[in-house]
C-alpha atoms as a PDB file:
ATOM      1  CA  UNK A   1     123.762  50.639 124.965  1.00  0.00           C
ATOM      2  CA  UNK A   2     126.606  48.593 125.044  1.00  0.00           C
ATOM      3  CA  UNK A   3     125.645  46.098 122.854  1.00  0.00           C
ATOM      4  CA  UNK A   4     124.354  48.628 120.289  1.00  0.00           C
ATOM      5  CA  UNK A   5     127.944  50.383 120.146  1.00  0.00           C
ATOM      6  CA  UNK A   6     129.758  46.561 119.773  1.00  0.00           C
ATOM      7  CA  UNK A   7     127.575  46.084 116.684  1.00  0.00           C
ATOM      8  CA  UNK A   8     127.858  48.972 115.178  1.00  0.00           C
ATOM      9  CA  UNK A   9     131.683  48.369 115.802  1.00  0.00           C
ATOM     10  CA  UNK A  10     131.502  45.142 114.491  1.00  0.00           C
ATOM     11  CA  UNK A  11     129.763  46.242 111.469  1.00  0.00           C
ATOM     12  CA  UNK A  12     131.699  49.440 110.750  1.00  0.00           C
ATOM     13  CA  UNK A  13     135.071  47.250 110.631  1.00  0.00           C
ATOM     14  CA  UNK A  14     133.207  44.476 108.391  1.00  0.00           C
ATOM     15  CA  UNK A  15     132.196  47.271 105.637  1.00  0.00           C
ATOM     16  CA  UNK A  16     134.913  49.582 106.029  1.00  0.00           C
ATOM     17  CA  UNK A  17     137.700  46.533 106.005  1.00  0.00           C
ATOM     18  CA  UNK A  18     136.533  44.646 102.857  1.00  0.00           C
ATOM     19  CA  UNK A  19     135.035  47.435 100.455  1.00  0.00           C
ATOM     20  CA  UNK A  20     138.460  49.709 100.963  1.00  0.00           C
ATOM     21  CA  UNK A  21     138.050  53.519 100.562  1.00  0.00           C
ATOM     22  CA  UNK A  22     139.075  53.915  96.715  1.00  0.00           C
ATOM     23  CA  UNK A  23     139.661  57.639  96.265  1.00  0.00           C
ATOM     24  CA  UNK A  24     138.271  58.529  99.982  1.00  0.00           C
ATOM     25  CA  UNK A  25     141.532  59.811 100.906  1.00  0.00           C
ATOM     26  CA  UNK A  26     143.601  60.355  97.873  1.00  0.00           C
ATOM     27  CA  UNK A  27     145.950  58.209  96.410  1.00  0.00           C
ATOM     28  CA  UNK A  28     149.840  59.158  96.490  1.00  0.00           C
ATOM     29  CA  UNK A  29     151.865  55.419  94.436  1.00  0.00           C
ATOM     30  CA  UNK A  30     154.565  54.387  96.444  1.00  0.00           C
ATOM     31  CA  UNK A  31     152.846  56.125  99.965  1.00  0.00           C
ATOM     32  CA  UNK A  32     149.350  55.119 100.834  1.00  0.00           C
ATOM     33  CA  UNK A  33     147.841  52.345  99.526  1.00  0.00           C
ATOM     34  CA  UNK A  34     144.633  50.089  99.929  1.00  0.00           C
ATOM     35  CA  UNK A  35     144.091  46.346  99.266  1.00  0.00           C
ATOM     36  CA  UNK A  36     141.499  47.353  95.630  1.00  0.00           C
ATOM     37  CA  UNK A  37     143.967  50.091  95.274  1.00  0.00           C
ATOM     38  CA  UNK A  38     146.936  47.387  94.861  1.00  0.00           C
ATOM     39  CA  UNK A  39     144.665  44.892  93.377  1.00  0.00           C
ATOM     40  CA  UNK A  40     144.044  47.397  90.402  1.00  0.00           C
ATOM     41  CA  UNK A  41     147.817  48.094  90.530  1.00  0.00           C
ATOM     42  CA  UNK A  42     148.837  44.999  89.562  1.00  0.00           C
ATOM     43  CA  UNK A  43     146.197  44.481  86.699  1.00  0.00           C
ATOM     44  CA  UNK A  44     146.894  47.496  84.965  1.00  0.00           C
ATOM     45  CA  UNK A  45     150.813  46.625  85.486  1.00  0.00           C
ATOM     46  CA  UNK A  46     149.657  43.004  83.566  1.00  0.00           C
ATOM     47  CA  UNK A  47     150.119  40.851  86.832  1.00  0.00           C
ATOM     48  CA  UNK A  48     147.693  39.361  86.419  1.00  0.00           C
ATOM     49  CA  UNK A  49     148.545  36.598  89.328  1.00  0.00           C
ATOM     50  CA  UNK A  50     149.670  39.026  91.634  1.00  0.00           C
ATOM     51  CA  UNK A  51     146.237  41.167  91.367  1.00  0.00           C
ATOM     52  CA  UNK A  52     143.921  37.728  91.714  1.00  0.00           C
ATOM     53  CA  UNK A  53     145.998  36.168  94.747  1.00  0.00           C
ATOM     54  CA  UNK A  54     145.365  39.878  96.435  1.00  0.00           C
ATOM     55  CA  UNK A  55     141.878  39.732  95.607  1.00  0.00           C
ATOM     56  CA  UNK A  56     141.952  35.931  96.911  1.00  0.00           C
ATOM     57  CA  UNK A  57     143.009  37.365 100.445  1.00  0.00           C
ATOM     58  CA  UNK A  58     140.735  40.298 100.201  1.00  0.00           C
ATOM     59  CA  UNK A  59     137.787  37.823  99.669  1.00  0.00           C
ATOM     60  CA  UNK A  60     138.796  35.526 102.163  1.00  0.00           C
ATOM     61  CA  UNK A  61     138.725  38.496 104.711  1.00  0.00           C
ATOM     62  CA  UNK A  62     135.371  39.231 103.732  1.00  0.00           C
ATOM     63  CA  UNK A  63     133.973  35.482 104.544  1.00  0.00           C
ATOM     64  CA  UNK A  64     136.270  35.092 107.660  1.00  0.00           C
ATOM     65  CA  UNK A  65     134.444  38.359 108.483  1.00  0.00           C
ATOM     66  CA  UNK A  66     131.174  37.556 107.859  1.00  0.00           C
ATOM     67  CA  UNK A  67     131.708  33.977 109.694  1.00  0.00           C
ATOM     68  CA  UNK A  68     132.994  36.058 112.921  1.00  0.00           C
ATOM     69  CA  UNK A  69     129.934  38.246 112.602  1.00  0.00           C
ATOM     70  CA  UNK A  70     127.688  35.421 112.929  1.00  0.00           C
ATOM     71  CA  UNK A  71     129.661  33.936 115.913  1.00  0.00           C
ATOM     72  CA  UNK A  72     128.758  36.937 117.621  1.00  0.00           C
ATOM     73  CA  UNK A  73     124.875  36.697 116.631  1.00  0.00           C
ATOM     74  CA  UNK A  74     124.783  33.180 117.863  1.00  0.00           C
ATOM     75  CA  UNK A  75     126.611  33.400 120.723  1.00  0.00           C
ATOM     76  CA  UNK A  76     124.576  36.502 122.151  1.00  0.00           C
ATOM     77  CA  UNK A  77     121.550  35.159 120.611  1.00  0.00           C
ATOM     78  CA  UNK A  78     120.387  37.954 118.472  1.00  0.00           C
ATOM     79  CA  UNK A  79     120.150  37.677 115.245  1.00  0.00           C
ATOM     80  CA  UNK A  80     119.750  40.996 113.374  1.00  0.00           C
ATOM     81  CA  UNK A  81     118.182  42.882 115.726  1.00  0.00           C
ATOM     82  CA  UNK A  82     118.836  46.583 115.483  1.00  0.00           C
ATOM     83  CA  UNK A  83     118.744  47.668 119.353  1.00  0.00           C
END
């Protein structure tokens, strides 16, 4: 049971982390703020630079998450097993 609950963990921060929650919570400018929500920010304010190096880091994230993930399959030996 253990294990199940780290995965799911493990999984819940990958996909909640790197897709954001555009709109899940509402969007005050100035007060909350995502990582898409800023990226789209700073394309519609014409910064263009800005918006990619925030996408950059948001991408990164997403690899450096998806290398951790398999760590953790390797290292406990299961490889996308549900249970």
């Amino acid at each position: 049971m253990g294990i199940a609950l780290r995965r799911c963990a493990v999984h819940g921060a990958s996909v909640g982390r790197v897709r954001g929650r555009i709109g899940g919570i509402g969007h005050i400018r100035g007060r909350t703020n995502t990582l898409p929500l800023h990226v789209e920010i700073l394309y519609n304010d014409y910064n263009y630079s800005g918006a990619f190096a925030v996408a950059s880091l948001l991408s990164m994230f997403a690899v450096i998450t998806l290398v951790f993930k398999k760590l953790l399959e390797w290292k406990t030996g299961r490889k996308g097993q549900v249970s």
